[in-house]
Protein backbone atom coordinates (compact mmCIF):
# COMPACT_ATOMS: atom_id res chain seq x y z
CA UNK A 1 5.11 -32.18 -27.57
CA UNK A 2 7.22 -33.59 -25.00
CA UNK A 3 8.09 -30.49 -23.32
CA UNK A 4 4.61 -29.65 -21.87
CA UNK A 5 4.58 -33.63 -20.58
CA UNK A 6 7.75 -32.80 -19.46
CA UNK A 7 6.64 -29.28 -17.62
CA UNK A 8 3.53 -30.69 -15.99
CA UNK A 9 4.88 -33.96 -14.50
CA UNK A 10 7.85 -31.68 -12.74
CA UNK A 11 5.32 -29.21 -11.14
CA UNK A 12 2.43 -31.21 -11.46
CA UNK A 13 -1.04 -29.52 -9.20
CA UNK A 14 0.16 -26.44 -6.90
CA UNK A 15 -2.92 -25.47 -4.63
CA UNK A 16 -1.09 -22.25 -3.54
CA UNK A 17 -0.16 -21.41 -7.33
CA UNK A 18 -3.66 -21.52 -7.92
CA UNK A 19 -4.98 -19.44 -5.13
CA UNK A 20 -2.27 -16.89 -6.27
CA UNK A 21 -3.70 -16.73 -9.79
CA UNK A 22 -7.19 -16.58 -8.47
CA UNK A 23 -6.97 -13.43 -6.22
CA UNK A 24 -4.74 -12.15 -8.98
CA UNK A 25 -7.84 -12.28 -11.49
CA UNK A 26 -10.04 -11.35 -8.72
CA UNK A 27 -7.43 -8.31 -8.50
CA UNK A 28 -7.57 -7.81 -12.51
CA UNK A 29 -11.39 -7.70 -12.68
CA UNK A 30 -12.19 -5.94 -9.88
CA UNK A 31 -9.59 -3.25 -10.56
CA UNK A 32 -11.25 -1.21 -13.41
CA UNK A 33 -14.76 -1.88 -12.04
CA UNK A 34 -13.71 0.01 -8.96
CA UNK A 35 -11.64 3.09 -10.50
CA UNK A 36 -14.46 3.80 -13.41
CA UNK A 37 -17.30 3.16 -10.66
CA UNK A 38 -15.55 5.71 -8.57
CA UNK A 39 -15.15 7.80 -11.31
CA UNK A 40 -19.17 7.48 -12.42
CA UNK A 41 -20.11 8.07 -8.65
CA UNK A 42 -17.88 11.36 -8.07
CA UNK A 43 -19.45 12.55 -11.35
CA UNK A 44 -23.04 11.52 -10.41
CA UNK A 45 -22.68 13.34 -7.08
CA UNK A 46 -20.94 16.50 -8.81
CA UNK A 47 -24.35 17.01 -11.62
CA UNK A 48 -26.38 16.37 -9.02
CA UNK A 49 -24.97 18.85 -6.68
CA UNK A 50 -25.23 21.36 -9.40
CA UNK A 51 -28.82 20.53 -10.06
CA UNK A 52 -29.40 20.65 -6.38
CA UNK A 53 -27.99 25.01 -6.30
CA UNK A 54 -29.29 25.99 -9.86
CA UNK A 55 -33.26 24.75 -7.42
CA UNK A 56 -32.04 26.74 -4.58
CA UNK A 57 -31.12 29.49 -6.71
CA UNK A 58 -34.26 29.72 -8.58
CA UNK A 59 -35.82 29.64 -5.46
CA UNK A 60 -33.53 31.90 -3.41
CA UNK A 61 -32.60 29.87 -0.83
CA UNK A 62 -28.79 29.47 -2.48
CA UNK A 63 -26.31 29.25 0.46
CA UNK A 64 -26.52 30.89 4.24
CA UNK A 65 -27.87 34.06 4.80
């Protein structure tokens, strides 16, 4: 009980500690959101790519001439 008393009246409020564990969270969050929306895009772009020459082959416009 007395160590946590103890703990906070040594350190007490740090405004720079906090801003480090606030971009550090931002960093955390943002991290996974970024690598699987990367991810969802490159695959997006790949199907629709392939959608885009299976038309133009049908149509027989696939590539130049």
């Amino acid at each position: 009980m007395t160590l946590p008393v103890l703990l906070v009246m040594l350190h007490g409020d740090d405004p720079r500690m906090d801003l480090l564990y606030f971009w550090a969270a931002v960093l955390l969050a943002l991290t996974p959101v970024l690598i699987f929306g990367g991810i969802g895009v490159w695959v997006a772009r790949m199907i629709w790519k392939e959608q885009r020459g299976a038309r133009n082959a049908e149509r027989g416009t696939e590539g130049p001439a």
